[in-house]
N, C-alpha and C. Protein backbone atom coordinates (compact mmCIF):
# COMPACT_ATOMS: atom_id res chain seq x y z
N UNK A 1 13.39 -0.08 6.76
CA UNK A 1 12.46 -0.29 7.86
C UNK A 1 12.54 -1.75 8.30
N UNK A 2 12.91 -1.90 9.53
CA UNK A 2 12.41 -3.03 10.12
C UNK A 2 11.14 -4.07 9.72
N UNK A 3 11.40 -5.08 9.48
CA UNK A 3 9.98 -6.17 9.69
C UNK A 3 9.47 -5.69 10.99
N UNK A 4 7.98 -6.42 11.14
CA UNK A 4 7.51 -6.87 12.28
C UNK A 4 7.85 -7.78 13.16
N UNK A 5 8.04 -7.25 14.11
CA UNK A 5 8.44 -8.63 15.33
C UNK A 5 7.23 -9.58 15.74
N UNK A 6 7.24 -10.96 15.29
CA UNK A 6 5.55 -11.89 15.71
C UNK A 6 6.58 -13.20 15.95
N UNK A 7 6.05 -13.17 16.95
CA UNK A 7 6.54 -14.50 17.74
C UNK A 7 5.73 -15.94 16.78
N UNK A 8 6.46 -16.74 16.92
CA UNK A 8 5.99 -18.34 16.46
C UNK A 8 4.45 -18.22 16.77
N UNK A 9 3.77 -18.99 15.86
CA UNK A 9 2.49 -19.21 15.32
C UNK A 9 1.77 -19.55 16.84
N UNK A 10 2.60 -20.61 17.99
CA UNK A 10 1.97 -21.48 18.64
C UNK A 10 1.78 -20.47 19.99
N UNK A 11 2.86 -18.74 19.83
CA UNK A 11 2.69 -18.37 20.93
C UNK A 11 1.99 -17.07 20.88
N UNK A 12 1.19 -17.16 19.78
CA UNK A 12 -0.32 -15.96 19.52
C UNK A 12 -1.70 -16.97 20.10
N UNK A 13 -1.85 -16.66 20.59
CA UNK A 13 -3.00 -17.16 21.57
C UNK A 13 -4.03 -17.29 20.93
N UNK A 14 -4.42 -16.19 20.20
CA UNK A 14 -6.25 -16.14 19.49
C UNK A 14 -5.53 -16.53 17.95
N UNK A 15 -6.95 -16.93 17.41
CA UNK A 15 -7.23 -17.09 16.29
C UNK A 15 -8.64 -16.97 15.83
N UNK A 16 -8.94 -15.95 14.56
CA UNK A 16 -10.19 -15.89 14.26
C UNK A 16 -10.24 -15.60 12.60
N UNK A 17 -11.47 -15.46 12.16
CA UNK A 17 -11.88 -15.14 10.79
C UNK A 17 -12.11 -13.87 10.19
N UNK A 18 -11.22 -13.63 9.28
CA UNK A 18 -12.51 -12.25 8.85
C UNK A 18 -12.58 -12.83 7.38
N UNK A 19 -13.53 -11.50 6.75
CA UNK A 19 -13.82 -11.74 5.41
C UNK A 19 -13.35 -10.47 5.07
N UNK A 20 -12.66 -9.96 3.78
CA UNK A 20 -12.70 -9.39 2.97
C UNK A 20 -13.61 -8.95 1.50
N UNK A 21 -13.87 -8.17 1.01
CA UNK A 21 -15.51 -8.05 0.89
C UNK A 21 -14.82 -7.97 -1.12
N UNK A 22 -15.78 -8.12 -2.30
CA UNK A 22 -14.98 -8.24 -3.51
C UNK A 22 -14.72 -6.55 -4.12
N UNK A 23 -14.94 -5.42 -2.93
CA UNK A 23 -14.75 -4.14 -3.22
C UNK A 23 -13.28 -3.60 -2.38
N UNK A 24 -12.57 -4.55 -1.99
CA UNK A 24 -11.79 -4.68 -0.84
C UNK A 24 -10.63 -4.28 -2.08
N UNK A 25 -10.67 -4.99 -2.97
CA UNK A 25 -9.21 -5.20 -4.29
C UNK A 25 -9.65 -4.03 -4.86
N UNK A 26 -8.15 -3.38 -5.18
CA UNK A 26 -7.99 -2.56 -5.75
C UNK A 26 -7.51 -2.53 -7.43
N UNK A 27 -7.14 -1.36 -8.08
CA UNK A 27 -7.02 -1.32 -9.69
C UNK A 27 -6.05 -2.87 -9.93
N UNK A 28 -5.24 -3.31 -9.23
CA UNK A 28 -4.31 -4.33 -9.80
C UNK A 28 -4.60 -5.35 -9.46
N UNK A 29 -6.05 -5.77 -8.54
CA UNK A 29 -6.90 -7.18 -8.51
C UNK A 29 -6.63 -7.70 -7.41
N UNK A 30 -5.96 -6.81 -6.39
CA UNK A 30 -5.39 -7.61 -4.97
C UNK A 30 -6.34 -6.68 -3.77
N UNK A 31 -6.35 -7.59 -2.68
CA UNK A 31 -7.08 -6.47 -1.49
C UNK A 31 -5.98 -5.34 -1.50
N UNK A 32 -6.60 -3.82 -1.20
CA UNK A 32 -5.53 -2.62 -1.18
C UNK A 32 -5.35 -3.10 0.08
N UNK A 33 -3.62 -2.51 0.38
CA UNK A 33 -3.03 -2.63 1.45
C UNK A 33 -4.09 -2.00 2.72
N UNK A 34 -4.73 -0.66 2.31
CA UNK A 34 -5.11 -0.17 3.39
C UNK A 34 -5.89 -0.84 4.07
N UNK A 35 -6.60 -2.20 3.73
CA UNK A 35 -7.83 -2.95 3.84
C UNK A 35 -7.25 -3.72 5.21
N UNK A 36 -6.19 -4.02 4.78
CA UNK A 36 -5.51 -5.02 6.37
C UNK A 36 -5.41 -4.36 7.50
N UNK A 37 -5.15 -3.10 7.69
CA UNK A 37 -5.48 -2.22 8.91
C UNK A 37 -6.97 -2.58 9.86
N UNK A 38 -7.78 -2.40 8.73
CA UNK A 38 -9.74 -2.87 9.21
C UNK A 38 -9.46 -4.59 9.27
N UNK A 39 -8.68 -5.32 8.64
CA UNK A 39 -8.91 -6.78 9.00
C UNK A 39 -8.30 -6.91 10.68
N UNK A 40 -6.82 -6.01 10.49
CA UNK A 40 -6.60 -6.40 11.74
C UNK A 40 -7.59 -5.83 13.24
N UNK A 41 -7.89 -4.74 12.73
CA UNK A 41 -9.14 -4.06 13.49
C UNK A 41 -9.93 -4.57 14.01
N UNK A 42 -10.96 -5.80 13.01
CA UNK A 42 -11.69 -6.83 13.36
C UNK A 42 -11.08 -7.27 14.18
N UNK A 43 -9.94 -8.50 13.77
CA UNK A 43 -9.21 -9.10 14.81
C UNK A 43 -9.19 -8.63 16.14
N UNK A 44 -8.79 -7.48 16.34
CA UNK A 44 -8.72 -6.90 17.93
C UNK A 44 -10.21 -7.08 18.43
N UNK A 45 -11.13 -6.36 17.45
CA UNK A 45 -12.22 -6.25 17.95
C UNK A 45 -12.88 -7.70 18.37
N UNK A 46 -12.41 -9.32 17.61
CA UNK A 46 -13.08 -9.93 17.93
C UNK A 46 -12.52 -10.71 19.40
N UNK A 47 -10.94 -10.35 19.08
CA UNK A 47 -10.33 -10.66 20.95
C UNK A 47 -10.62 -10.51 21.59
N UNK A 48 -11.15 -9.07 21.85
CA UNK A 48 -12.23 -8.42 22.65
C UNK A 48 -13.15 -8.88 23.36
N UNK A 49 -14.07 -9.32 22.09
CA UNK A 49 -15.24 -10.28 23.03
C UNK A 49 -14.91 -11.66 23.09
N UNK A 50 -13.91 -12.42 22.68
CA UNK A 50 -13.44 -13.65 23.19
C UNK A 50 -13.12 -13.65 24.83
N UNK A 51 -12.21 -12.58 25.03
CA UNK A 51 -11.91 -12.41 26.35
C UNK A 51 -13.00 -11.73 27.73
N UNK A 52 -14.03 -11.68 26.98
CA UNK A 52 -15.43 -10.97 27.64
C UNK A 52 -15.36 -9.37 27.95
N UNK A 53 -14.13 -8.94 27.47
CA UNK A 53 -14.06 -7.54 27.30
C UNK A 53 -14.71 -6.31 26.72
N UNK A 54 -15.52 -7.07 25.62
CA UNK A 54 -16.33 -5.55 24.82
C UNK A 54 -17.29 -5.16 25.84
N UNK A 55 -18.49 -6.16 26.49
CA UNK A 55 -18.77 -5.61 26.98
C UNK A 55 -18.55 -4.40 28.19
N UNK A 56 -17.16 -4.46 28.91
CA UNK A 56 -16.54 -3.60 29.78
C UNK A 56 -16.80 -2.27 29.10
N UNK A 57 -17.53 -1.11 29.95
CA UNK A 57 -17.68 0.28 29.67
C UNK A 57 -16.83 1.10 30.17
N UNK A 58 -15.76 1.66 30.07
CA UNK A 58 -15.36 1.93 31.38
C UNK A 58 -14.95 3.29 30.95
N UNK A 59 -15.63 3.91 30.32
CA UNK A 59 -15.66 5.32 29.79
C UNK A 59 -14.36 5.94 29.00
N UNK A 60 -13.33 5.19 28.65
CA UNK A 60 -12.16 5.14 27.74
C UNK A 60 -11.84 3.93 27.26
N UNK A 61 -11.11 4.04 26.37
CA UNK A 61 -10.25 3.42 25.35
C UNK A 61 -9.64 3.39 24.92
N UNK A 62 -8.82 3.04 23.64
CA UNK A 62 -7.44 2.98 23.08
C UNK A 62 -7.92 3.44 21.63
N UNK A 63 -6.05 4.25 21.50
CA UNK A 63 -6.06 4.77 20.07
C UNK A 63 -5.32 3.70 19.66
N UNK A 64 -4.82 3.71 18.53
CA UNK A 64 -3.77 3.23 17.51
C UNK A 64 -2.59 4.10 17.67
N UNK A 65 -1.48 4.07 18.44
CA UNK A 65 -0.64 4.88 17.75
C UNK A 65 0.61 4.47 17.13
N UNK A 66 0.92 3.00 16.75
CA UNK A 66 1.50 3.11 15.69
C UNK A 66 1.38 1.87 15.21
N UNK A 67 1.73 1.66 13.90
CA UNK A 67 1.38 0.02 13.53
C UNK A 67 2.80 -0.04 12.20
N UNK A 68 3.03 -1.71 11.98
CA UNK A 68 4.15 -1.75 11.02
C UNK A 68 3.45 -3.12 10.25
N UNK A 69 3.48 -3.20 9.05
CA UNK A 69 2.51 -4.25 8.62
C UNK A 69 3.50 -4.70 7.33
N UNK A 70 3.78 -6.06 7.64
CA UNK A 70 5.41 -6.64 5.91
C UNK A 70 4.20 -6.90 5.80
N UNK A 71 3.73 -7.03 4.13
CA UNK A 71 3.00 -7.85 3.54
C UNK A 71 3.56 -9.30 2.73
N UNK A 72 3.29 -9.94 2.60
CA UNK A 72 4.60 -11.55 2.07
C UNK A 72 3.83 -11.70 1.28
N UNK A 73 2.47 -11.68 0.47
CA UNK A 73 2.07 -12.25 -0.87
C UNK A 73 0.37 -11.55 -0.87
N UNK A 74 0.27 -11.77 -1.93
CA UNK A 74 -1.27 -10.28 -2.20
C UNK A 74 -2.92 -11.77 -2.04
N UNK A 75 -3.12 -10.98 -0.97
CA UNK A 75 -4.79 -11.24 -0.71
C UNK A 75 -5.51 -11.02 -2.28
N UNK A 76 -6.54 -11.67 -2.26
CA UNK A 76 -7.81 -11.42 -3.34
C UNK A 76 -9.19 -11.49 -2.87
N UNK A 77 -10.15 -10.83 -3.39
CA UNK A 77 -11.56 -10.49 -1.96
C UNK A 77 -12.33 -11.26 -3.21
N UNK A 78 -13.32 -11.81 -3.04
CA UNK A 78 -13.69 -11.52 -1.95
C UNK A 78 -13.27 -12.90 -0.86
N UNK A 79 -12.98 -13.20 0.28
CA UNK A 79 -12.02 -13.89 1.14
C UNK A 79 -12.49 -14.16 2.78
N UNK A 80 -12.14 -15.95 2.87
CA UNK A 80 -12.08 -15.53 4.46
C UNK A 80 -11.06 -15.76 5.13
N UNK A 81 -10.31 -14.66 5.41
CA UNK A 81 -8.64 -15.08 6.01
C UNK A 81 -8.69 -15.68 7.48
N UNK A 82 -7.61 -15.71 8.12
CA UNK A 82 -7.33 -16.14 8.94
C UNK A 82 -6.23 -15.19 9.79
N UNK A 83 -6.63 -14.61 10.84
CA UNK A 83 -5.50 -13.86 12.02
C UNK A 83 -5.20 -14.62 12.90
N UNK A 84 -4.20 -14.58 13.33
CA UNK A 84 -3.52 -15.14 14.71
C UNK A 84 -2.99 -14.12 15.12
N UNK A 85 -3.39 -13.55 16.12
CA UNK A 85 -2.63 -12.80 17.18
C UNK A 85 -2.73 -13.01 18.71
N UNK A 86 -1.53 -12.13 19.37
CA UNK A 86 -1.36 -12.22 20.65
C UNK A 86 -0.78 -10.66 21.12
N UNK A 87 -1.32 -10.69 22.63
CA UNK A 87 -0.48 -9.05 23.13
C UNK A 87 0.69 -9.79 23.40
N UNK A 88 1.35 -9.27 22.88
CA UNK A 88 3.05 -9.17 23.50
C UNK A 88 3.90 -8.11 24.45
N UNK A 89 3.12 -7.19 25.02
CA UNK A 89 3.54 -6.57 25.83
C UNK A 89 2.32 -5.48 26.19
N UNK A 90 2.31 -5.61 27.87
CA UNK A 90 1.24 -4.46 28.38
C UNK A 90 2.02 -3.96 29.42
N UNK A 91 2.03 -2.64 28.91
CA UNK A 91 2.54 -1.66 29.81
C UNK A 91 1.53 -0.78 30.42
N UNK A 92 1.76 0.10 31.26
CA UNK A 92 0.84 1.58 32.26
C UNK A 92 -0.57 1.62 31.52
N UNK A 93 0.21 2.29 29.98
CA UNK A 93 -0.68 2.86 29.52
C UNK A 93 -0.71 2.70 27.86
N UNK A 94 -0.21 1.49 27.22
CA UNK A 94 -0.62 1.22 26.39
C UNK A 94 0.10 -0.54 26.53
N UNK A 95 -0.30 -1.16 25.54
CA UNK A 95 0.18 -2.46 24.94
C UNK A 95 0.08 -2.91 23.35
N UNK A 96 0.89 -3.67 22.96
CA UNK A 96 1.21 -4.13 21.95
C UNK A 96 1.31 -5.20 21.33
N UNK A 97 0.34 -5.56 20.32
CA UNK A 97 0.16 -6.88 20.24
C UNK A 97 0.63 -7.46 18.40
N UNK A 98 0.84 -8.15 18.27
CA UNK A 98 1.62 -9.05 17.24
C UNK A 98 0.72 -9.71 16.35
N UNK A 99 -0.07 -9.69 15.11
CA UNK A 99 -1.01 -10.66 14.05
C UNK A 99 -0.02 -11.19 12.91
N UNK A 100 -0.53 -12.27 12.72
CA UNK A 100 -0.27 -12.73 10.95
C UNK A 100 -1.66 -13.20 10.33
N UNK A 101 -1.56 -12.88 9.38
CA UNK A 101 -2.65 -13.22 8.26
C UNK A 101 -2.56 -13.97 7.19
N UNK A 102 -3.38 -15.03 7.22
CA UNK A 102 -3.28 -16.07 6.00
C UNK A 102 -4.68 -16.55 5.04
N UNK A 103 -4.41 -16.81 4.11
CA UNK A 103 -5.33 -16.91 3.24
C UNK A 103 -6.03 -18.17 3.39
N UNK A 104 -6.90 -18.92 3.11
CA UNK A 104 -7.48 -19.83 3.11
C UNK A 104 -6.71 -21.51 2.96
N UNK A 105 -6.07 -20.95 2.08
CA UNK A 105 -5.06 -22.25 1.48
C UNK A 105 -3.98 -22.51 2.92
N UNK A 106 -3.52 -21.68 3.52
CA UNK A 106 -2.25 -21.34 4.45
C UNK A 106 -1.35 -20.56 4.15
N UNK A 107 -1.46 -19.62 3.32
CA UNK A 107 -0.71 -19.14 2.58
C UNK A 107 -0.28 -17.35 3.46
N UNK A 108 1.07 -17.37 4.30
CA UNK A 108 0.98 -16.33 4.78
C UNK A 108 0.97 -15.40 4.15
N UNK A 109 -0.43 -14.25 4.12
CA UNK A 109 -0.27 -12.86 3.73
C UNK A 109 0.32 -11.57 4.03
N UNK A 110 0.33 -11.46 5.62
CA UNK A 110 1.14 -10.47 6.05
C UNK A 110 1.58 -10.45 7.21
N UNK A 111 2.13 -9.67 8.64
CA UNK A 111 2.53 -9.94 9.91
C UNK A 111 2.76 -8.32 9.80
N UNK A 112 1.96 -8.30 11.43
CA UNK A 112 2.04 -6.87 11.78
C UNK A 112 2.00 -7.28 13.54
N UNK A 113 2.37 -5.87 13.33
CA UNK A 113 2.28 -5.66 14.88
C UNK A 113 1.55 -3.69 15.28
N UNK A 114 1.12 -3.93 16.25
CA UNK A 114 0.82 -2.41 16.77
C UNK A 114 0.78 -1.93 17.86
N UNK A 115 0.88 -0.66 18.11
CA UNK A 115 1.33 -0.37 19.61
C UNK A 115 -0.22 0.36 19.89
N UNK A 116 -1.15 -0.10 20.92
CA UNK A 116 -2.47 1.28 21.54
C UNK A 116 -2.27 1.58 22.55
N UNK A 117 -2.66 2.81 22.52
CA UNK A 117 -2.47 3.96 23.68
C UNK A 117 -3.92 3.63 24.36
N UNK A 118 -3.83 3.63 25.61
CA UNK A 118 -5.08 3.73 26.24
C UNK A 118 -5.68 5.42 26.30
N UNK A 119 -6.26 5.38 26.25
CA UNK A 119 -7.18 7.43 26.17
C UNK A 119 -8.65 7.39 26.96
N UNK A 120 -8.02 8.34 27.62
CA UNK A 120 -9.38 8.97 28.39
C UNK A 120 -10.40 10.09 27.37
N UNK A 121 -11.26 9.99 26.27
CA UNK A 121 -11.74 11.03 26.17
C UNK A 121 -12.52 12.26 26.58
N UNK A 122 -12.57 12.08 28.08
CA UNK A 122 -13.12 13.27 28.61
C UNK A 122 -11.78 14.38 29.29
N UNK A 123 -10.25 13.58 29.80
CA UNK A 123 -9.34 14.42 29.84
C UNK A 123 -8.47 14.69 28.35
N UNK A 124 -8.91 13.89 27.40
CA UNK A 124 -8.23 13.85 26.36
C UNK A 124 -6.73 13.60 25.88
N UNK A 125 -6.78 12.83 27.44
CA UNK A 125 -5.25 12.46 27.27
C UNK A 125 -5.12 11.01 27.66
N UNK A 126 -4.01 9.98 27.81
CA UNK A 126 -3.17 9.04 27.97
C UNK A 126 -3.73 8.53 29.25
N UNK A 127 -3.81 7.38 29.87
CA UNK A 127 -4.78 6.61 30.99
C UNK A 127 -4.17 5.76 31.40
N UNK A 128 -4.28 4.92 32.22
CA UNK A 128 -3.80 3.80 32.86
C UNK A 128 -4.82 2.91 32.24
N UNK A 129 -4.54 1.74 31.89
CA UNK A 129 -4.54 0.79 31.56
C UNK A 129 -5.70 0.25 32.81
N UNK A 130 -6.94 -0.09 32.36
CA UNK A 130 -7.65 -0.85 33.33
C UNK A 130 -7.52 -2.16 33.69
N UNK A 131 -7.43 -3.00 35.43
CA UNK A 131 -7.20 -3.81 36.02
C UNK A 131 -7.34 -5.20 35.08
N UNK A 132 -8.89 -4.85 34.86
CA UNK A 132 -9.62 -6.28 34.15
C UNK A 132 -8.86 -6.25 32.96
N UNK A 133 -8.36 -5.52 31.91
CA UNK A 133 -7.72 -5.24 30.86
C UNK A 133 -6.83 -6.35 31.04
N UNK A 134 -6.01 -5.23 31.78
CA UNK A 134 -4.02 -5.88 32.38
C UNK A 134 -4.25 -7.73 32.50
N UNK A 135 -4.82 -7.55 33.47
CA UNK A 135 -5.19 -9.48 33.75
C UNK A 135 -5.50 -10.38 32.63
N UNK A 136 -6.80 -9.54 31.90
CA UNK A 136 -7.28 -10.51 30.70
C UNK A 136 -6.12 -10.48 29.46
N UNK A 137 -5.46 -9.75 29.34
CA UNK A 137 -4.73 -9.22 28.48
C UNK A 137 -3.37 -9.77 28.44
N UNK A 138 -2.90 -10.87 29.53
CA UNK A 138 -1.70 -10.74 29.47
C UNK A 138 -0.53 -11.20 28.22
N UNK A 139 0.27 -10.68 28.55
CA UNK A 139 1.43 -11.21 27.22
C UNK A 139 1.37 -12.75 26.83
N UNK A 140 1.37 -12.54 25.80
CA UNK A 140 1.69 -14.49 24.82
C UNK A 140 2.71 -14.84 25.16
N UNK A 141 4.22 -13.99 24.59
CA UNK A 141 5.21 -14.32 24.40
C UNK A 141 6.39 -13.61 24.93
């Protein structure tokens, strides 16, 4: 499998905090992998309202539909890391954006990237990409 493709540090635009909680580590004393999915989650979620976007209602949203995550050295919770990400590409009807994660010290933990589908849940299908989105949203790199 391919790495993740993440552009240089300087051309991810946001940067924010999360915490990892001390129920986060699993039997071998490290955060479980699955835990970075919800960190990066945060992350999106806090881009979101950086860019004044959460509040936007606009009766759809985006799935996840695919994500690729290298991990380079094991997190320990309880923690407050550090994301840097950026969208790296917005298309029709979905876009794709690029994180790395580091530990307190600087110590890179992992680099992912993911692709979301925009979704209408009342046709239950695939959407165009809203205006204010596209604009606020544009590519880093």
């Amino acid at each position: 499998m391919d790495a993740p493709t993440v552009p240089p540090s300087e051309e991810l635009s946001f940067r924010c905090t999360v915490q990892t909680r001390w129920s986060d580590e699993d039997k071998v004393g490290v955060v479980n992998n699955a835990v970075f999915l919800n960190l990066l989650e945060e992350a999106r979620f806090q881009y979101f309202q950086d860019l004044g976007l959460y509040e936007e209602r606009v009766g759809f949203g985006f799935l996840l539909g695919q994500t690729n995550i290298r991990f380079l050295s094991p997190a320990h919770g309880p923690a407050e890391l550090t994301v840097e990400m950026g969208t790296t590409h917005m298309g029709n009807r979905s876009f794709h954006q690029a994180y790395r994660v580091f530990d307190s010290s600087g110590t890179p933990l992992a680099e992912a990237e993911a692709a979301m589908v925009w979704w209408d849940p009342k046709t239950k299908s695939s959407t165009n990409a809203p205006e204010a989105f596209r604009r606020a949203m544009a590519p880093t790199s």
